[in-house]
C-alpha atoms as a PDB file:
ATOM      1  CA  UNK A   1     -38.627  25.045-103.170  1.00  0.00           C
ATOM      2  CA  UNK A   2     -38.996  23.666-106.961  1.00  0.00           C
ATOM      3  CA  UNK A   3     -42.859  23.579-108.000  1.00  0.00           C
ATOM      4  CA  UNK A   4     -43.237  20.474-110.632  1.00  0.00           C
ATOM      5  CA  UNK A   5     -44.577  21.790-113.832  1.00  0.00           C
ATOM      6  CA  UNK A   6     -44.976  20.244-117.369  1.00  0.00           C
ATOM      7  CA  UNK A   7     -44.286  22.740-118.910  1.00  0.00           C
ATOM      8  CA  UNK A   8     -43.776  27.104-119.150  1.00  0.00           C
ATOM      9  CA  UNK A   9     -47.663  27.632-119.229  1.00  0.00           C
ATOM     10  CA  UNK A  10     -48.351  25.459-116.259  1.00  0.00           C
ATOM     11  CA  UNK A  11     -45.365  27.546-114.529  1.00  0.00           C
ATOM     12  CA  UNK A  12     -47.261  30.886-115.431  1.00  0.00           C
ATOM     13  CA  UNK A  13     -50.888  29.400-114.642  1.00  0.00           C
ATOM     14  CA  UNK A  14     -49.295  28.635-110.842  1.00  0.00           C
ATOM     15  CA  UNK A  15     -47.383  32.042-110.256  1.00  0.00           C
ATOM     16  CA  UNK A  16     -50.755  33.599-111.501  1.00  0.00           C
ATOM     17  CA  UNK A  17     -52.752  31.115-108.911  1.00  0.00           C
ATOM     18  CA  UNK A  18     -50.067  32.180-105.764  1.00  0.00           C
ATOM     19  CA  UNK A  19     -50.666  35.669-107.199  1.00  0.00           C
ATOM     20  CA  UNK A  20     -54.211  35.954-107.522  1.00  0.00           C
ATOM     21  CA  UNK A  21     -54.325  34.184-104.030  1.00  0.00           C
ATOM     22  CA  UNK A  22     -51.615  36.996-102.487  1.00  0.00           C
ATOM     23  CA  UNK A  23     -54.141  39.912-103.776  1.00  0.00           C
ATOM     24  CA  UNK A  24     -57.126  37.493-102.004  1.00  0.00           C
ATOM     25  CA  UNK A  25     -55.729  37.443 -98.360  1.00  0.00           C
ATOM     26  CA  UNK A  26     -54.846  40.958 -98.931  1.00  0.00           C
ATOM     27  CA  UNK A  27     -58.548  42.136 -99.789  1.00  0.00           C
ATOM     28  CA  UNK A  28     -57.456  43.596-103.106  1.00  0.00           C
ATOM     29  CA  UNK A  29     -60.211  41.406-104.522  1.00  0.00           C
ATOM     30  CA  UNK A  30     -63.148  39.055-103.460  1.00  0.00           C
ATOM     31  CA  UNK A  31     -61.878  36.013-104.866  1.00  0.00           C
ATOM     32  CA  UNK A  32     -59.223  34.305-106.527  1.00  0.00           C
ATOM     33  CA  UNK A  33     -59.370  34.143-110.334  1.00  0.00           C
ATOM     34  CA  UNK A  34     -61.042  31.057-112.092  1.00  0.00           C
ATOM     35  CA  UNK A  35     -58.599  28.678-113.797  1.00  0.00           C
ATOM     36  CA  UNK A  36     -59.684  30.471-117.487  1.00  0.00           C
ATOM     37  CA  UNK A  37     -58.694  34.019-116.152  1.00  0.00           C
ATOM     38  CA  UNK A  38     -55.633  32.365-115.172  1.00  0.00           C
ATOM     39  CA  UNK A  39     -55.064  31.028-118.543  1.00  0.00           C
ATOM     40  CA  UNK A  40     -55.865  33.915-120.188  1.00  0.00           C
ATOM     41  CA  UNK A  41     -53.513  36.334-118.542  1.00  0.00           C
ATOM     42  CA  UNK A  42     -50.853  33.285-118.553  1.00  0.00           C
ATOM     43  CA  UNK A  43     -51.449  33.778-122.474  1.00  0.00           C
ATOM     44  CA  UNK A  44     -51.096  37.774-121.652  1.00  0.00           C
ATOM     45  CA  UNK A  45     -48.089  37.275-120.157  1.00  0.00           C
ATOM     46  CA  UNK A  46     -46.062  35.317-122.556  1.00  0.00           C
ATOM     47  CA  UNK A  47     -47.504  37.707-125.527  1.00  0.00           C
ATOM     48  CA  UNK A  48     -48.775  40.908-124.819  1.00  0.00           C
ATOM     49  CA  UNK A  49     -52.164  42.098-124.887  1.00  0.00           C
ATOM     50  CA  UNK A  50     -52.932  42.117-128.243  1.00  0.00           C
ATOM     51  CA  UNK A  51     -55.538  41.053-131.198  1.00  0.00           C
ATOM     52  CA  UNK A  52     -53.403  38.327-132.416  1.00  0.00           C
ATOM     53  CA  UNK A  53     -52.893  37.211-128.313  1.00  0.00           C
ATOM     54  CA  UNK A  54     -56.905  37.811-128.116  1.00  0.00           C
ATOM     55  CA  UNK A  55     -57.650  34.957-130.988  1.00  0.00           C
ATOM     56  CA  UNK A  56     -54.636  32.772-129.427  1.00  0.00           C
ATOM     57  CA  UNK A  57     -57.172  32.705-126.197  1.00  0.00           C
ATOM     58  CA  UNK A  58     -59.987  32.407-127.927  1.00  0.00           C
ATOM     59  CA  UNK A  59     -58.511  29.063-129.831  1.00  0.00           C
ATOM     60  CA  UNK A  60     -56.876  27.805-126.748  1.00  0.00           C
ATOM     61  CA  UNK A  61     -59.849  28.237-124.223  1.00  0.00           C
ATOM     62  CA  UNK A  62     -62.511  27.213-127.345  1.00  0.00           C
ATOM     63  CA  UNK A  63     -64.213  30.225-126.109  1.00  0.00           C
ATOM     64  CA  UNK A  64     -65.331  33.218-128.666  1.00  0.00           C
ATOM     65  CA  UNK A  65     -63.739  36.724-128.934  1.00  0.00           C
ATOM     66  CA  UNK A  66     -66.342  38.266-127.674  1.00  0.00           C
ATOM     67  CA  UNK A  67     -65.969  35.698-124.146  1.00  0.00           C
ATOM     68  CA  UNK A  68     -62.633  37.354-124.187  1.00  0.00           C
ATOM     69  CA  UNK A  69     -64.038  40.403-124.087  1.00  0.00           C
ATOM     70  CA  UNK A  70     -66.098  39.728-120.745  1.00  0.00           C
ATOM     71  CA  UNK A  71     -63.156  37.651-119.164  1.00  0.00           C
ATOM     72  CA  UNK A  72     -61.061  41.006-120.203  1.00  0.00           C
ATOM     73  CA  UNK A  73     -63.725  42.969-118.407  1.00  0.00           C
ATOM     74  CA  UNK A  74     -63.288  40.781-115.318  1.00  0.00           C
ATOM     75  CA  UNK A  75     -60.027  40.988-114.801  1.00  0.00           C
ATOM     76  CA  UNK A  76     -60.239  45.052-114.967  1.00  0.00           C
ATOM     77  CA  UNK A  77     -63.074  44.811-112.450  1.00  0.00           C
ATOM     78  CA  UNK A  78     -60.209  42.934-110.469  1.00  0.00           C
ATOM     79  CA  UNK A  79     -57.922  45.178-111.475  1.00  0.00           C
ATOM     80  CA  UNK A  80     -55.439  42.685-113.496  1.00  0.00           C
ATOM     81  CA  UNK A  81     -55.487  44.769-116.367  1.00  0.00           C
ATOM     82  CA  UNK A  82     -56.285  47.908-116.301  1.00  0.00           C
ATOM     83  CA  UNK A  83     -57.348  50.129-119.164  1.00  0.00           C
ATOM     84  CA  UNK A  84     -55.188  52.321-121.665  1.00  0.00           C
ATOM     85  CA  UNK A  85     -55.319  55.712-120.817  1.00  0.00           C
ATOM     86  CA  UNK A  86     -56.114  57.119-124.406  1.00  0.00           C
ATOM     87  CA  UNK A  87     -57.833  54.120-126.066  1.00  0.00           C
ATOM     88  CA  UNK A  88     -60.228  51.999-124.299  1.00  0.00           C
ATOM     89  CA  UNK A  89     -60.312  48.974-126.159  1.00  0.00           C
ATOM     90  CA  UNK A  90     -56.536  48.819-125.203  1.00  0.00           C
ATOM     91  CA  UNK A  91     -55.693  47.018-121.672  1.00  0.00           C
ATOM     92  CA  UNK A  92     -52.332  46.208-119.916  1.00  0.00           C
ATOM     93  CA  UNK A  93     -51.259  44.356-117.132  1.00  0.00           C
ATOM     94  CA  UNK A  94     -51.547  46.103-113.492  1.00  0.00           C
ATOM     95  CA  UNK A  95     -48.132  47.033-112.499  1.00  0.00           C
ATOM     96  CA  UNK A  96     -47.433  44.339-110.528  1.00  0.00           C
ATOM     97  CA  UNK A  97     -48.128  41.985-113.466  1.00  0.00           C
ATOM     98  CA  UNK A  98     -46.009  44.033-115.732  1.00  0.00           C
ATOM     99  CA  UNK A  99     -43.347  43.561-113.573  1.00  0.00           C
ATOM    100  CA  UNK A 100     -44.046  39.488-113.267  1.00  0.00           C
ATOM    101  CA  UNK A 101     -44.204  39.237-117.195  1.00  0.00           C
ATOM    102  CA  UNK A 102     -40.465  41.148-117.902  1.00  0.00           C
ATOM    103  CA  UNK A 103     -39.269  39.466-115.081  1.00  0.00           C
ATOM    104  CA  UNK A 104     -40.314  36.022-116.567  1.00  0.00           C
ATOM    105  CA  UNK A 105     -40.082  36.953-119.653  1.00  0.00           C
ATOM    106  CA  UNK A 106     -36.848  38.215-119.394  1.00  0.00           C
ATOM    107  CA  UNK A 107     -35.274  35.545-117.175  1.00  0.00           C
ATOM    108  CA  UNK A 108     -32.682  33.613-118.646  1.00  0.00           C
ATOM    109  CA  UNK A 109     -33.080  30.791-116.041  1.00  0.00           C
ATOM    110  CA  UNK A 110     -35.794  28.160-115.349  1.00  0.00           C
ATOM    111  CA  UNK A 111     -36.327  29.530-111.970  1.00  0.00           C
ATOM    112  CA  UNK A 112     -38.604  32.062-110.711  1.00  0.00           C
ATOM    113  CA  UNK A 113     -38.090  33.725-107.887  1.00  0.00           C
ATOM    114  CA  UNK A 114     -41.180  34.779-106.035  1.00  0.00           C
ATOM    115  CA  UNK A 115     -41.556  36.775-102.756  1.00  0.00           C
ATOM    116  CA  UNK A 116     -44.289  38.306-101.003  1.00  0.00           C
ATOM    117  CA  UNK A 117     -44.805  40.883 -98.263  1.00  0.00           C
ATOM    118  CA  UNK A 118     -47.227  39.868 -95.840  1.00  0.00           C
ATOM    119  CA  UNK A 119     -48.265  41.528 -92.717  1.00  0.00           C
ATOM    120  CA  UNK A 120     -50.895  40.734 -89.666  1.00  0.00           C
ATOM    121  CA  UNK A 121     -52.593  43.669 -88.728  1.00  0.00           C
ATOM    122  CA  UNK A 122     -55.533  43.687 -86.585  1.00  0.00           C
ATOM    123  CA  UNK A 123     -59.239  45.042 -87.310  1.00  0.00           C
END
C-alpha cells in the first residue's frame, strides 16, 4: 500500500512514526516520539550521526546545539541511539535503526518495504 509523501524526508519522518509506534504497542517505550525526535533521527538517518549532521538539525529544527544535545539524550533514554562504547559524546542508531537507515539508504527503489512482527500475548 503506497503512503503519499512530498518528498524523501516526509518518507523517513513516517517510517520513523510507524516505527516509534511498533516499539509503543510493544512496551519498549512509554510513548511515541514527538514530531522533532522524528525529524531529528530522519536527519540521522539520511547522514550519520555526526557534528556536521548535529548543526544540519540544529538549522533545520531552529533549535540550538545544545537542544540537540537533550533531544540526543532522549532518544538514548528511549533507546534510539544508543551510546559509543569508547567515547561518550559519540551515539549511533539502535540496531534496528541501523538496519532501517542501510536499508533505505541503500535502496535503489522508491519503495520501502516495511514489516513487523506482532504477537498477542496475554498478561
Amino acid at each position: 500500500m503506497p503512503i503519499k509523501a512530498k518528498d524523501e524526508f516526509e518518507v523517513l519522518k513516517n517510517l520513523l512514526f510507524l516505527y516509534s509506534s511498533f516499539r509503543n504497542l510493544k512496551g519498549l517505550t512509554q510513548k511515541k516520539l514527538r514530531p522533532k525526535l522524528v525529524q531529528l533521527l530522519s536527519l540521522y538517518i539520511k547522514h550519520g550521526f555526526s557534528r556536521a549532521t548535529k548543526d544540519k538539525a540544529a538549522k533545520t529544527l531552529g533549535v540550538t546545539k545544545a537542544s540537540i544535545n537533550s533531544m540526543n539524550l532522549e532518544l538514548r533514554r528511549g533507546e534510539y541511539l544508543i551510546m559509543d562504547e569508547w567515547n561518550s559524546r559519540i551515539n549511533h542508531l539502535n540496531p534496528d535503526l541501523k538496519k532501517l537507515a542501510d536499508y533505505y539508504n541503500n535502496n535503489g527503489t522508491k519503495s520501502v518495504l516495511f514489516l513487523f512482527d506482532i504477537s498477542v500475548s496475554e498478561n
